[in-house]
Protein backbone atom coordinates (compact mmCIF):
# COMPACT_ATOMS: atom_id res chain seq x y z
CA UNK A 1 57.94 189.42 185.23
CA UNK A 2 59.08 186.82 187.76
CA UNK A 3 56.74 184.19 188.61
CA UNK A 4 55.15 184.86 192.19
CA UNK A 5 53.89 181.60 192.63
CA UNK A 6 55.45 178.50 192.53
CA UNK A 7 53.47 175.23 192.30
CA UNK A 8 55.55 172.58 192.89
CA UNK A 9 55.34 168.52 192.80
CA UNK A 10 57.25 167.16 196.13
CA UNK A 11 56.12 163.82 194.29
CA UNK A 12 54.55 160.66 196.93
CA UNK A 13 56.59 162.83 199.65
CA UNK A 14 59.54 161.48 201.02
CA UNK A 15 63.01 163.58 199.62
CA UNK A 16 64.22 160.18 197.84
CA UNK A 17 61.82 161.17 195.34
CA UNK A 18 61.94 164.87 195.34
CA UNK A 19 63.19 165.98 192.17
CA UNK A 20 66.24 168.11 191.94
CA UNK A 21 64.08 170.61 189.91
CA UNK A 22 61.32 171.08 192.34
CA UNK A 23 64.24 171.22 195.47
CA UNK A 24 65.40 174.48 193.73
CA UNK A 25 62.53 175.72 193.17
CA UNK A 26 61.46 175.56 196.21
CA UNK A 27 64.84 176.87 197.62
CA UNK A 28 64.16 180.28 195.93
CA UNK A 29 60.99 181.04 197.63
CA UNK A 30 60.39 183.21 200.87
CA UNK A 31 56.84 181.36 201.72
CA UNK A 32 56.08 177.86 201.50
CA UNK A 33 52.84 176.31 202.00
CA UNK A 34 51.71 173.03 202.08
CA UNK A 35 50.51 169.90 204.11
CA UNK A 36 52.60 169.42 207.88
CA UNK A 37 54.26 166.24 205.88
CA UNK A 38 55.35 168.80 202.69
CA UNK A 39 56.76 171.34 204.83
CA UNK A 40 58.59 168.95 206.72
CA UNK A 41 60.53 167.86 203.53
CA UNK A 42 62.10 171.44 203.66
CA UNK A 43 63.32 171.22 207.36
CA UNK A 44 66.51 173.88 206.28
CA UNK A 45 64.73 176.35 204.99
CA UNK A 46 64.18 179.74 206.67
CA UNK A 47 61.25 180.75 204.31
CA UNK A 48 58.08 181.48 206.40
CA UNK A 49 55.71 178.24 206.60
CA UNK A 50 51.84 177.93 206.13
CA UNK A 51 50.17 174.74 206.27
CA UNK A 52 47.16 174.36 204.27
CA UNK A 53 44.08 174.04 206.24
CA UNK A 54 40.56 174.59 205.93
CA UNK A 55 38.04 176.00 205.03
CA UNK A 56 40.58 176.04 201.69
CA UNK A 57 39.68 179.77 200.98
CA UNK A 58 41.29 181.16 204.16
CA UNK A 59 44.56 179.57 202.46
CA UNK A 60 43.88 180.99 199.05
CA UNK A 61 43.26 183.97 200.41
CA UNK A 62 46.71 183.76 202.13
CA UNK A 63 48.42 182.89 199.00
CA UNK A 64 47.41 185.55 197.14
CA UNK A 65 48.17 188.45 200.32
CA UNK A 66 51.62 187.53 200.54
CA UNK A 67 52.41 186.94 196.39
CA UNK A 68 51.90 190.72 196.32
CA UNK A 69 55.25 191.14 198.10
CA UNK A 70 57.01 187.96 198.19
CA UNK A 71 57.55 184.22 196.07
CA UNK A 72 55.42 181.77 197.26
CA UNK A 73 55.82 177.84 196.99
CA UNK A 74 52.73 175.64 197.18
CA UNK A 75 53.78 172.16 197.68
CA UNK A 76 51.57 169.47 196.43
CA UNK A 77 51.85 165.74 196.87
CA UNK A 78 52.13 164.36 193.60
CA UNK A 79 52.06 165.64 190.30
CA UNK A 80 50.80 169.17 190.72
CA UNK A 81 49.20 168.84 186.84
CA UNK A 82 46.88 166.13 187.95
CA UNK A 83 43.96 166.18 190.94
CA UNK A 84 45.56 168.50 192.65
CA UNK A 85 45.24 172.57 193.99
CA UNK A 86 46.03 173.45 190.45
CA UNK A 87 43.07 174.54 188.51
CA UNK A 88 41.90 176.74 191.71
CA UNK A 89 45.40 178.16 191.87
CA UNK A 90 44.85 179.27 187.82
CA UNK A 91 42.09 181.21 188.69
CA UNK A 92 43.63 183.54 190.93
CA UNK A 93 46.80 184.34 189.01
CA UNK A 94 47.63 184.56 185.23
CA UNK A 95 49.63 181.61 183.63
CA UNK A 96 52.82 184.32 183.86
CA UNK A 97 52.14 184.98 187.35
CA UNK A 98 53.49 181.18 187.97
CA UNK A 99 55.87 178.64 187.52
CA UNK A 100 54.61 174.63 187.51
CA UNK A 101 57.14 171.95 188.97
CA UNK A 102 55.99 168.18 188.25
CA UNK A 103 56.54 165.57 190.55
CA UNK A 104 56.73 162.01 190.68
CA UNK A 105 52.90 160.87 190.73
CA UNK A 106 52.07 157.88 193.46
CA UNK A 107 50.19 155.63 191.42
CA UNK A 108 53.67 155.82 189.03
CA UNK A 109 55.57 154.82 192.12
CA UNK A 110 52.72 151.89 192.69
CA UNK A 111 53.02 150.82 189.07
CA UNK A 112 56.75 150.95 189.46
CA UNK A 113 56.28 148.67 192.41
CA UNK A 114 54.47 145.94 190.83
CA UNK A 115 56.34 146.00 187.95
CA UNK A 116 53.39 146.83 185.82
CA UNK A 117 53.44 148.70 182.64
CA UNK A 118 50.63 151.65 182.51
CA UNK A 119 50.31 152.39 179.43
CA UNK A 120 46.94 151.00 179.33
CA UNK A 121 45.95 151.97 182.77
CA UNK A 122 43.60 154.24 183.97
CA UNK A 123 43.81 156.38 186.91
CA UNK A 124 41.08 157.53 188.81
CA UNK A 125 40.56 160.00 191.91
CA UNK A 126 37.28 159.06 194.35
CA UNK A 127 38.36 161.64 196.39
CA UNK A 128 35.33 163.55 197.23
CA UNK A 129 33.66 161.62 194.33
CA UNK A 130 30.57 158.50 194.46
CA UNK A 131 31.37 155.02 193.34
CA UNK A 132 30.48 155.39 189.82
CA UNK A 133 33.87 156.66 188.80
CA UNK A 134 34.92 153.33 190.24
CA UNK A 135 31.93 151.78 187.96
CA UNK A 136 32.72 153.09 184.92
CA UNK A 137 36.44 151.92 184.79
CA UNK A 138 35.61 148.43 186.48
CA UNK A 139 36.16 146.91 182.86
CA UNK A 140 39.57 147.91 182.13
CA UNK A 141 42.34 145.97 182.96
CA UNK A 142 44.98 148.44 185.08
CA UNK A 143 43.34 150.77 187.22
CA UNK A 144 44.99 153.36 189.65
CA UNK A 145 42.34 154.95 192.30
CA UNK A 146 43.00 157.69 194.95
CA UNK A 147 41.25 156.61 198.40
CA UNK A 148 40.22 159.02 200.81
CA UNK A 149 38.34 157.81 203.86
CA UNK A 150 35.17 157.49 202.72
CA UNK A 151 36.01 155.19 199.95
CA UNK A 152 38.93 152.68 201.72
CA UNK A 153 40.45 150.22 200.71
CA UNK A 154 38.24 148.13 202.83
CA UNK A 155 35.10 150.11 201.57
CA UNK A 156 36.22 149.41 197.60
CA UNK A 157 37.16 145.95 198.65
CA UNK A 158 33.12 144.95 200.28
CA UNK A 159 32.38 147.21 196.49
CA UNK A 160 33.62 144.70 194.78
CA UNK A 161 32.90 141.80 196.61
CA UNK A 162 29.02 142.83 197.10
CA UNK A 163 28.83 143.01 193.13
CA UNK A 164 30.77 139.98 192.14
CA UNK A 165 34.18 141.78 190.44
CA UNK A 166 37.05 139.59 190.12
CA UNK A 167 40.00 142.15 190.60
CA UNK A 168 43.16 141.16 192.13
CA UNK A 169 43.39 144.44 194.72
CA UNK A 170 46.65 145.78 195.83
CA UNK A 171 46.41 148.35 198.99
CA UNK A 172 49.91 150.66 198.76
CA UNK A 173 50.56 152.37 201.99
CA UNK A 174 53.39 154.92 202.50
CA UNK A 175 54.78 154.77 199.20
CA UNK A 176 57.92 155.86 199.37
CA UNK A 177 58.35 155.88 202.96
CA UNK A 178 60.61 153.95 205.16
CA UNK A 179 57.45 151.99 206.38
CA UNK A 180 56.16 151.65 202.80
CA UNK A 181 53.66 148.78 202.46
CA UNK A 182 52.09 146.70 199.71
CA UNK A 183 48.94 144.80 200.49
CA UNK A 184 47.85 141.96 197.81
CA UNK A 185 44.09 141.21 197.82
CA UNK A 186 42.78 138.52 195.57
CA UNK A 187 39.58 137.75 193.45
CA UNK A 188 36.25 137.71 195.95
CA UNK A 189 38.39 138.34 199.24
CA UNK A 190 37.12 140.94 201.85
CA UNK A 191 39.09 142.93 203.79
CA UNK A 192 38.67 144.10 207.35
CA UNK A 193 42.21 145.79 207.67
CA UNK A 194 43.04 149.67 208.77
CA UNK A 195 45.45 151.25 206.41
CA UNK A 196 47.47 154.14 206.74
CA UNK A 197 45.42 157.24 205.60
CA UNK A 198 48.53 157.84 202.97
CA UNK A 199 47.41 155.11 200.56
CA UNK A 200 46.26 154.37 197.19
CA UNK A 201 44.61 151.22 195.13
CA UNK A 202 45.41 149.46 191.98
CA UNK A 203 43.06 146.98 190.36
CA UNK A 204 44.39 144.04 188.01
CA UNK A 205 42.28 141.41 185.76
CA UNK A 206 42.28 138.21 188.16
């Protein structure tokens, strides 16, 4: 049986670093869905386009309607295998129903940036999460964490600073991205910045 749904990785989501793979895959459905920035990647294709919007069900819901007739592609930002739409996605349709794409993760990119090796690092989402998934990491020595905006850069920045961690904080904005941006925070500064909302974190031993 064909897959019906395609989950696919469009990596930190410029093209640059869309892999051929995931292109094609994409290429052979008749629905995509994904964020307004995902979609955008695709601007030649004359598949019909859903962004995903909340409340998430209404999208699910979606999803599965038009897999009865047609091949869907859900685009994810990322690595579709880690923090992602995944694991909701498995519940509605068996493993043979689909067809998994990976993608370049953005903490890889970040890592790749700094020239830092992550074998030993540890990445971590706080995306609808509390600060101890920050606490419980704070003693390793590479750490990757997802923002959203309730935990900023600025917000884990005064966390840090309010409990005496010396962490050498670099804020990557737009990785990937002609306006791409790497921030370097040291040891027991605060921040009072605005980032762009596409950004993630890495912590280093000062």
């Amino acid at each position: 049986m064909p897959a019906r749904v395609l989950v696919i990785g469009i990596g930190p989501g410029s093209r640059e670093y869309l892999l051929p793979a995931a292109a094609a895959a994409a290429a052979r459905a008749t629905v995509l869905v994904g964020s307004r920035r995902a979609l955008e990647l695709f601007p030649e294709s004359v598949a019909e386009k859903r962004e995903i919007s909340l409340p998430l069900e209404d999208t699910i819901a979606y999803i599965r309607a038009r897999a009865r007739t047609q091949r869907v592609a859900v685009l994810l930002s990322g690595d579709p295998c880690f923090h992602s739409l995944l694991p909701r996605l498995r519940q509605e349709f068996a493993p043979e129903e689909m067809e998994v794409h990976p993608g370049l993760s953005p903490w890889q990119l970040a890592f790749a940036r700094l020239k830092e090796d992550t074998s030993q690092a540890r990445v971590i989402s706080l995306h609808g999460h509390d600060w101890d998934e920050l606490e419980a990491v704070l003693d390793l020595p590479r750490v990757a964490v997802l923002t959203d905006r309730h935990h900023s850069p600025t917000a884990i920045a005064r966390y840090l600073l309010d409990r005496g961690v010396r962490k050498v904080m670099y804020v990557c904005e737009n990785l990937g991205y002609p306006e791409e941006r790497i921030t370097r925070i040291d040891a027991g500064q605060g921040i009072a910045e605005n980032f762009s909302a596409l950004n993630l974190v890495v912590l280093l031993d000062a």
